[in-house]
N, C-alpha and C. Protein backbone atom coordinates (compact mmCIF):
# COMPACT_ATOMS: atom_id res chain seq x y z
N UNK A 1 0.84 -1.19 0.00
CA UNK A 1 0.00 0.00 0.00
C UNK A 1 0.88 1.24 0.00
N UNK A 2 0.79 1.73 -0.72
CA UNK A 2 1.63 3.69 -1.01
C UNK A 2 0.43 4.71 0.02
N UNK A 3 1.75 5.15 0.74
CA UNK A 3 1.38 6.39 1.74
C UNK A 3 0.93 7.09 0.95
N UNK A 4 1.21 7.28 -0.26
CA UNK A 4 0.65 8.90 -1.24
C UNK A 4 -0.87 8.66 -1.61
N UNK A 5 -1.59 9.23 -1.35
CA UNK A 5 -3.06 9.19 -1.92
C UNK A 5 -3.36 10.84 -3.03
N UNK A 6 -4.07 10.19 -3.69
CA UNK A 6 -4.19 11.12 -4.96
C UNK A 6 -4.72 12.60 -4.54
N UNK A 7 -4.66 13.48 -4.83
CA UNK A 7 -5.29 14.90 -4.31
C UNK A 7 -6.57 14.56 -5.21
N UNK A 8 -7.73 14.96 -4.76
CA UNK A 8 -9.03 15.79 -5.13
C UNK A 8 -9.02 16.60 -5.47
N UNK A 9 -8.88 17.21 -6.68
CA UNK A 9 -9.23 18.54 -7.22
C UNK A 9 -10.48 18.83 -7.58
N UNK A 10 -11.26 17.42 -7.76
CA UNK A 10 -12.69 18.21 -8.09
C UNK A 10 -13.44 19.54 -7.79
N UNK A 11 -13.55 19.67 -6.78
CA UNK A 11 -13.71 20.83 -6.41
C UNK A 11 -13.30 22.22 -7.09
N UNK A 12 -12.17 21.84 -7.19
CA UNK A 12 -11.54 23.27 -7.44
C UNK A 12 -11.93 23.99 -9.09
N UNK A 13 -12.43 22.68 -9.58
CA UNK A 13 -12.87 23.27 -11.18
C UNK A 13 -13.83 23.60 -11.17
N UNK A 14 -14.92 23.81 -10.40
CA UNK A 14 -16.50 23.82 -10.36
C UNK A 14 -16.46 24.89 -10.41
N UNK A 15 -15.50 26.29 -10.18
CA UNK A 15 -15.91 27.39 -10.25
C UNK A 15 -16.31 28.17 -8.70
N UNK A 16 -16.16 27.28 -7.70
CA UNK A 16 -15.81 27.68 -6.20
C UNK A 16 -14.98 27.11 -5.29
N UNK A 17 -15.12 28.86 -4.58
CA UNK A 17 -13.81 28.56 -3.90
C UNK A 17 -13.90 27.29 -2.32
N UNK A 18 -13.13 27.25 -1.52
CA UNK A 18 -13.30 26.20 -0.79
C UNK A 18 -14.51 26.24 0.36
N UNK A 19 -15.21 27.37 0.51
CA UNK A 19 -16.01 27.31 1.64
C UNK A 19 -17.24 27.22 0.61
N UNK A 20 -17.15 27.20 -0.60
CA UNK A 20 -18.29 26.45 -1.49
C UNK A 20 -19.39 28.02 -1.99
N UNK A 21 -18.24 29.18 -2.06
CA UNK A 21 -18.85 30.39 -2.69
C UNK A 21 -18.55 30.41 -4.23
N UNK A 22 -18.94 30.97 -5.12
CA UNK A 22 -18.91 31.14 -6.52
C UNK A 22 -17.54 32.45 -7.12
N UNK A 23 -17.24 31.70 -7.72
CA UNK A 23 -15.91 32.91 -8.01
C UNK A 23 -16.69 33.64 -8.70
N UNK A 24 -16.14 35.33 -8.71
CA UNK A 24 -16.70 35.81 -9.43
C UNK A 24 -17.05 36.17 -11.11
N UNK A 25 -18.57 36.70 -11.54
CA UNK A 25 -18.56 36.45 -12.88
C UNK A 25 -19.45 37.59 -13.80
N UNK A 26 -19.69 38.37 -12.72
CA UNK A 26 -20.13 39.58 -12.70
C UNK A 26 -19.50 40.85 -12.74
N UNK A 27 -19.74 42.03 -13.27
CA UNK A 27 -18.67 43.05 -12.76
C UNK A 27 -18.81 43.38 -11.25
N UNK A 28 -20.02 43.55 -10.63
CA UNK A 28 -20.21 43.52 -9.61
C UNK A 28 -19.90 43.14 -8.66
N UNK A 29 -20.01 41.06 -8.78
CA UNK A 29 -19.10 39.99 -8.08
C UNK A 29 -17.46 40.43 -8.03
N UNK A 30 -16.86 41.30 -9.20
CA UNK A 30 -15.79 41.01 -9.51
C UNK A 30 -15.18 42.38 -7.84
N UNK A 31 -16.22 43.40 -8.47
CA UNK A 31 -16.18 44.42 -7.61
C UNK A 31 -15.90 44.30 -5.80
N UNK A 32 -17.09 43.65 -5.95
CA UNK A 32 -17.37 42.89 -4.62
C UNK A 32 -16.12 42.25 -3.64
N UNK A 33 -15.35 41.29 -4.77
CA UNK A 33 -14.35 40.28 -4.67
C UNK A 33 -12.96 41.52 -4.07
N UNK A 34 -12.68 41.90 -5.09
CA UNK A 34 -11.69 42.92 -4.94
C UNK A 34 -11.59 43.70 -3.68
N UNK A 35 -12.93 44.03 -3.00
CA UNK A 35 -13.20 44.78 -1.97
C UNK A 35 -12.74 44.09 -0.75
N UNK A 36 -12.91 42.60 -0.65
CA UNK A 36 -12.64 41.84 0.06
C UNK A 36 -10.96 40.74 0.29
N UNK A 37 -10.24 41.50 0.57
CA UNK A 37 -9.02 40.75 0.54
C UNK A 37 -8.78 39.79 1.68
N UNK A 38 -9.56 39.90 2.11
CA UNK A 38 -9.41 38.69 3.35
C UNK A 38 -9.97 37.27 2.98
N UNK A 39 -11.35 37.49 2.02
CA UNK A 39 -11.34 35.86 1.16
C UNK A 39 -10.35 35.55 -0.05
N UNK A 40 -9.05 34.91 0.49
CA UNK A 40 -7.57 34.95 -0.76
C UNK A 40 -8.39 34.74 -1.47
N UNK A 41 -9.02 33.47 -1.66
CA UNK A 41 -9.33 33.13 -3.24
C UNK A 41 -10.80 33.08 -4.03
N UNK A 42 -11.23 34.28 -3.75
CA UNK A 42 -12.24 34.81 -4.44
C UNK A 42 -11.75 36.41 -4.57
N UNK A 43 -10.12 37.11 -3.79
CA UNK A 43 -9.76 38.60 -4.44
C UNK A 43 -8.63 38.00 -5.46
N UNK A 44 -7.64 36.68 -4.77
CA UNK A 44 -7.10 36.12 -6.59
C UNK A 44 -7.34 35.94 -7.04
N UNK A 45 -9.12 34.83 -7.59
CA UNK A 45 -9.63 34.97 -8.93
C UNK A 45 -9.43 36.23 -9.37
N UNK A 46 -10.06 36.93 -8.58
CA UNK A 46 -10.90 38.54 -9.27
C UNK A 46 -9.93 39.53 -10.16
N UNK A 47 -8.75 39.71 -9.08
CA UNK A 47 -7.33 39.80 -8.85
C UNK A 47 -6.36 39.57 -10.60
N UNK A 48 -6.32 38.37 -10.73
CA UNK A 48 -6.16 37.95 -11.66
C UNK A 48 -6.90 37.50 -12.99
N UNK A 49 -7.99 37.61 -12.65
CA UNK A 49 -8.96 37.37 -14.31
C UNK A 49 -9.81 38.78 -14.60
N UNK A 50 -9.41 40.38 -13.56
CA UNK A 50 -9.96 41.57 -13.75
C UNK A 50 -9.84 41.90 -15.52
N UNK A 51 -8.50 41.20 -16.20
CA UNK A 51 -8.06 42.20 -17.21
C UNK A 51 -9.26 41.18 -18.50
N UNK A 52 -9.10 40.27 -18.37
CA UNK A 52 -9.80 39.54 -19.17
C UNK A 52 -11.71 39.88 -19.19
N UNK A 53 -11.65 39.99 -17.86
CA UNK A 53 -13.25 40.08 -18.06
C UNK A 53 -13.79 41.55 -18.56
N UNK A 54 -13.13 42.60 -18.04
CA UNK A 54 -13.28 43.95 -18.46
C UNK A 54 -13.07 44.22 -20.28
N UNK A 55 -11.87 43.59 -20.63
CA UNK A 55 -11.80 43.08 -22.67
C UNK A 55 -12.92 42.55 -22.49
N UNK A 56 -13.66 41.66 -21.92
CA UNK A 56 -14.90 41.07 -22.66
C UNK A 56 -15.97 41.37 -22.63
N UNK A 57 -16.18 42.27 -20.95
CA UNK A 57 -17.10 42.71 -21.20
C UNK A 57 -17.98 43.69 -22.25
N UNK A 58 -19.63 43.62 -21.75
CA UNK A 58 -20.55 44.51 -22.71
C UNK A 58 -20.48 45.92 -22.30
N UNK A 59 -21.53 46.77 -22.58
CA UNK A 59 -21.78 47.92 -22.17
C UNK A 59 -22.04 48.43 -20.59
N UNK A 60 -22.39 47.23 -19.80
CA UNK A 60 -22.36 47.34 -18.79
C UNK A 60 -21.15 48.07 -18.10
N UNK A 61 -19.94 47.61 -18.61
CA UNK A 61 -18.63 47.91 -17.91
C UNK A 61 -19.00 49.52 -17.83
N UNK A 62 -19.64 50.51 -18.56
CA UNK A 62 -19.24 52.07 -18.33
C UNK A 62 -20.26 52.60 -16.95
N UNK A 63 -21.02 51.32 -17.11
CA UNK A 63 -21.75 51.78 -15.72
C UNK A 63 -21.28 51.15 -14.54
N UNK A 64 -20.36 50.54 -14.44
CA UNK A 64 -19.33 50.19 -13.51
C UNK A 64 -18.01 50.33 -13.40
N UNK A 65 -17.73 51.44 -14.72
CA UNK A 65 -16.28 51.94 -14.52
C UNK A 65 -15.98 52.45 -13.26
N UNK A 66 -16.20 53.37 -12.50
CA UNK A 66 -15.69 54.07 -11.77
C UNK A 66 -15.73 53.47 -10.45
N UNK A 67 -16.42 52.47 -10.23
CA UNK A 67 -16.51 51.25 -8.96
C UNK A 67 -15.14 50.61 -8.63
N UNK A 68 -15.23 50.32 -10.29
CA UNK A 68 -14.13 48.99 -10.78
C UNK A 68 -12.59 49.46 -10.61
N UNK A 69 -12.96 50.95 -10.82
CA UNK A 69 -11.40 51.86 -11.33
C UNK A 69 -10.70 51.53 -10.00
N UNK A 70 -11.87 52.04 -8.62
CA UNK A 70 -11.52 52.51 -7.72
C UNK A 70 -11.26 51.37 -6.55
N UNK A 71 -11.89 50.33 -6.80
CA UNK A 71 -12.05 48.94 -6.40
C UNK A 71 -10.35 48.14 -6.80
N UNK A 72 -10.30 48.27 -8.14
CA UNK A 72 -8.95 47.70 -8.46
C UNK A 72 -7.87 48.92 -7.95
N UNK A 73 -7.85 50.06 -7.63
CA UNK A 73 -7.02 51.11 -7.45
C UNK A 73 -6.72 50.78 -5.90
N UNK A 74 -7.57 49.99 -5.14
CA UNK A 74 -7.24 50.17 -3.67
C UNK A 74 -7.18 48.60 -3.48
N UNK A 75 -7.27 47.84 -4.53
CA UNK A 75 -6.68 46.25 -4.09
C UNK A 75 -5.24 46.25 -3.75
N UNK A 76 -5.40 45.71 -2.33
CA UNK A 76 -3.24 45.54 -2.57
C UNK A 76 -3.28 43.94 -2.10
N UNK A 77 -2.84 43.26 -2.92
CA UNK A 77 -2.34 42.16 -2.65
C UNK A 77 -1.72 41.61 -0.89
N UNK A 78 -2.25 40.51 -0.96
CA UNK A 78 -0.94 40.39 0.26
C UNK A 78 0.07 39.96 -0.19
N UNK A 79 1.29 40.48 1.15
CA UNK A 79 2.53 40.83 0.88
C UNK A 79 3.31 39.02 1.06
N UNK A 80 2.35 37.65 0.99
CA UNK A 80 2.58 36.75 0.82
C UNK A 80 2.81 36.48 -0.60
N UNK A 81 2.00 36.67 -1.42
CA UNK A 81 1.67 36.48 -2.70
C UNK A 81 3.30 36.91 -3.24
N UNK A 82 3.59 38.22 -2.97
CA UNK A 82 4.93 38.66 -3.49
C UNK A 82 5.96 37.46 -3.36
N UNK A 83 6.34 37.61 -1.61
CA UNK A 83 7.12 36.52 -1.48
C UNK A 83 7.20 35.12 -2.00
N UNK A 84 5.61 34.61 -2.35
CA UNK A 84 6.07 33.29 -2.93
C UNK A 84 6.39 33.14 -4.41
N UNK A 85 6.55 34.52 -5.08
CA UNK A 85 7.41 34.12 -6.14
C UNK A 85 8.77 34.50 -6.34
N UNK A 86 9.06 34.81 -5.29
CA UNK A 86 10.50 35.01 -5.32
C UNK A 86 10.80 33.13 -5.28
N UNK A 87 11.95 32.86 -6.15
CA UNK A 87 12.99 31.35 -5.76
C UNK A 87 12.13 30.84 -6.57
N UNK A 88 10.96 31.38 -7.33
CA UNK A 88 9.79 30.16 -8.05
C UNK A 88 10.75 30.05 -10.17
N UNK A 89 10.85 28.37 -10.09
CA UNK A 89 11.70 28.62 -11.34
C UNK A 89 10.56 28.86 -12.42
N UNK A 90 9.66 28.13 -12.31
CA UNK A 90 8.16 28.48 -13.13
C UNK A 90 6.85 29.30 -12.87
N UNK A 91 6.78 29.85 -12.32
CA UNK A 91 5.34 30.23 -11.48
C UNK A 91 3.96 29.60 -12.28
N UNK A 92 2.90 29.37 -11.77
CA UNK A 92 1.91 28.91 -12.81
C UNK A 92 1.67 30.12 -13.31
N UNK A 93 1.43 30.98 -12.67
CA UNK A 93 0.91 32.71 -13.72
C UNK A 93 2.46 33.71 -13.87
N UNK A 94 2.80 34.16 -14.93
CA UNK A 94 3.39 34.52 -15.26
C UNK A 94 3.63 36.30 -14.62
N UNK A 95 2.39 36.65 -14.27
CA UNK A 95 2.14 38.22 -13.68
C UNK A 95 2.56 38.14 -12.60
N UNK A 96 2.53 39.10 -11.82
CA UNK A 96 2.60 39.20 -10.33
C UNK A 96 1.47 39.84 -10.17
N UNK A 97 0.98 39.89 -8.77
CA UNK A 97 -0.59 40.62 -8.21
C UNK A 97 -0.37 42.04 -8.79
N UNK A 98 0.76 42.78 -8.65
CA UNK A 98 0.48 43.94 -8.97
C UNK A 98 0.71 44.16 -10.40
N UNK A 99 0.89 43.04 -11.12
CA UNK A 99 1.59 43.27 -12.87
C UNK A 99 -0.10 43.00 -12.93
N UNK A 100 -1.00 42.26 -12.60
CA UNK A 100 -2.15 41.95 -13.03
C UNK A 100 -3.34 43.32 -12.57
N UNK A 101 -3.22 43.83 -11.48
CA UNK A 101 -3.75 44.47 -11.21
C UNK A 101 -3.27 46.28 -12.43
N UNK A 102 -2.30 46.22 -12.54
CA UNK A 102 -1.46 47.25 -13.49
C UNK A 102 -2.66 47.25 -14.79
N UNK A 103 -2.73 45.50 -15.43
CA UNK A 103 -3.02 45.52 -16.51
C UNK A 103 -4.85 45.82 -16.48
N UNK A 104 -5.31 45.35 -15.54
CA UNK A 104 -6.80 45.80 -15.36
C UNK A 104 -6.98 46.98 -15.70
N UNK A 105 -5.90 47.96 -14.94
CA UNK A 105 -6.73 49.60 -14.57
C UNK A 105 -6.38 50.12 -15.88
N UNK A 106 -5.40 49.42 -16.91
CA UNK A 106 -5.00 49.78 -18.44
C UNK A 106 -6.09 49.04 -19.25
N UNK A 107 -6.70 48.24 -18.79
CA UNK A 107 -7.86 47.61 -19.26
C UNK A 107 -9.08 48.81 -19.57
N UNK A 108 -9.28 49.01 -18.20
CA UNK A 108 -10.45 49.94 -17.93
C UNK A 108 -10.82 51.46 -18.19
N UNK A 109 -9.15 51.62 -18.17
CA UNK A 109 -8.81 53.36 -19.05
C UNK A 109 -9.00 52.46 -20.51
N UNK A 110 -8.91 52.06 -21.26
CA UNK A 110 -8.81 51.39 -22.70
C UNK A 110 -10.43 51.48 -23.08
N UNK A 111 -11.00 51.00 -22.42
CA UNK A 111 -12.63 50.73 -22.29
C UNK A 111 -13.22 51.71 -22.81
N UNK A 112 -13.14 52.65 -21.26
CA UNK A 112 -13.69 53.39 -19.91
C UNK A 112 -13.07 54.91 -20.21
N UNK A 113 -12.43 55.13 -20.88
CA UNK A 113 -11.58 56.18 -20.33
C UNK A 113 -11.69 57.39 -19.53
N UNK A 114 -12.98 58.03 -20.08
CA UNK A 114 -13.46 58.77 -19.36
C UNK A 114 -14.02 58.92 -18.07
N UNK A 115 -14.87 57.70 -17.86
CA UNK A 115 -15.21 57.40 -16.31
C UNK A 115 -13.99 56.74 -15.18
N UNK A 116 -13.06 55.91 -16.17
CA UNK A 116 -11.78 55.66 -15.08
C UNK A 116 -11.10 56.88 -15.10
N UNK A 117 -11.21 57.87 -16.00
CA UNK A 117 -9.82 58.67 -15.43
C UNK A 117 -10.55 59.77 -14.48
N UNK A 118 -11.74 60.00 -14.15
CA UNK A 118 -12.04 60.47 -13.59
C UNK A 118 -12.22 59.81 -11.75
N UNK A 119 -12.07 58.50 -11.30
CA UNK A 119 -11.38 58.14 -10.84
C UNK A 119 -9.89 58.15 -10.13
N UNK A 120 -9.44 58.19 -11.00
CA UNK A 120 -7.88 58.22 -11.22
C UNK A 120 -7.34 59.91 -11.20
């Protein structure tokens, strides 16, 4: 018999995080998420998939520019996240919290411009 038993990931693809909440998928949720840095992994989804969902979003985004501007403008990562990519030879994400968060608020001026820079 092998001590190693297989990890369960099921979970983790369903689209929530471990206390069985919904990552976000909304601008709102996304909003929401960001606001909250104390649930890690519903402000790293958010955190990290801000730049993608704002490119995709519809028209909605201009009525949530200035939420979003200000929401991603006052996310700060924790100062764990930094440290664990220091010594990392691959990282799975290539950004760092604040290279991702950088590319959002260039997202949202791109969009948005007028309602993020008024923000900003």
């Amino acid at each position: 018999a092998s001590s190693l038993e297989a990890y369960d990931m099921s979970d983790e693809e369903d689209g929530h995080d471990e206390k069985g909440r919904a990552f976000p998928q909304t601008i709102q949720q996304f909003i929401q998420a960001l606001r909250k840095p104390d649930e890690h992994e519903r402000f790293e989804y958010a955190l990290k998939s801000s730049e993608r969902m704002i490119l995709g979003a519809d028209q909605s985004l201009r009525v949530y520019a200035k939420d979003l501007t200000n929401a991603l403008l006052y996310a700060n990562p924790p100062n764990e996240w930094t440290r664990q990519r220091v010594g990392q030879a691959k990282p799975s994400n290539p950004q760092s919290p604040s290279e991702c968060k950088d590319c959002a608020l260039v997202a949202v001026l791109w969009q948005c411009p007028l309602a993020a820079a008024e923000t900003l």
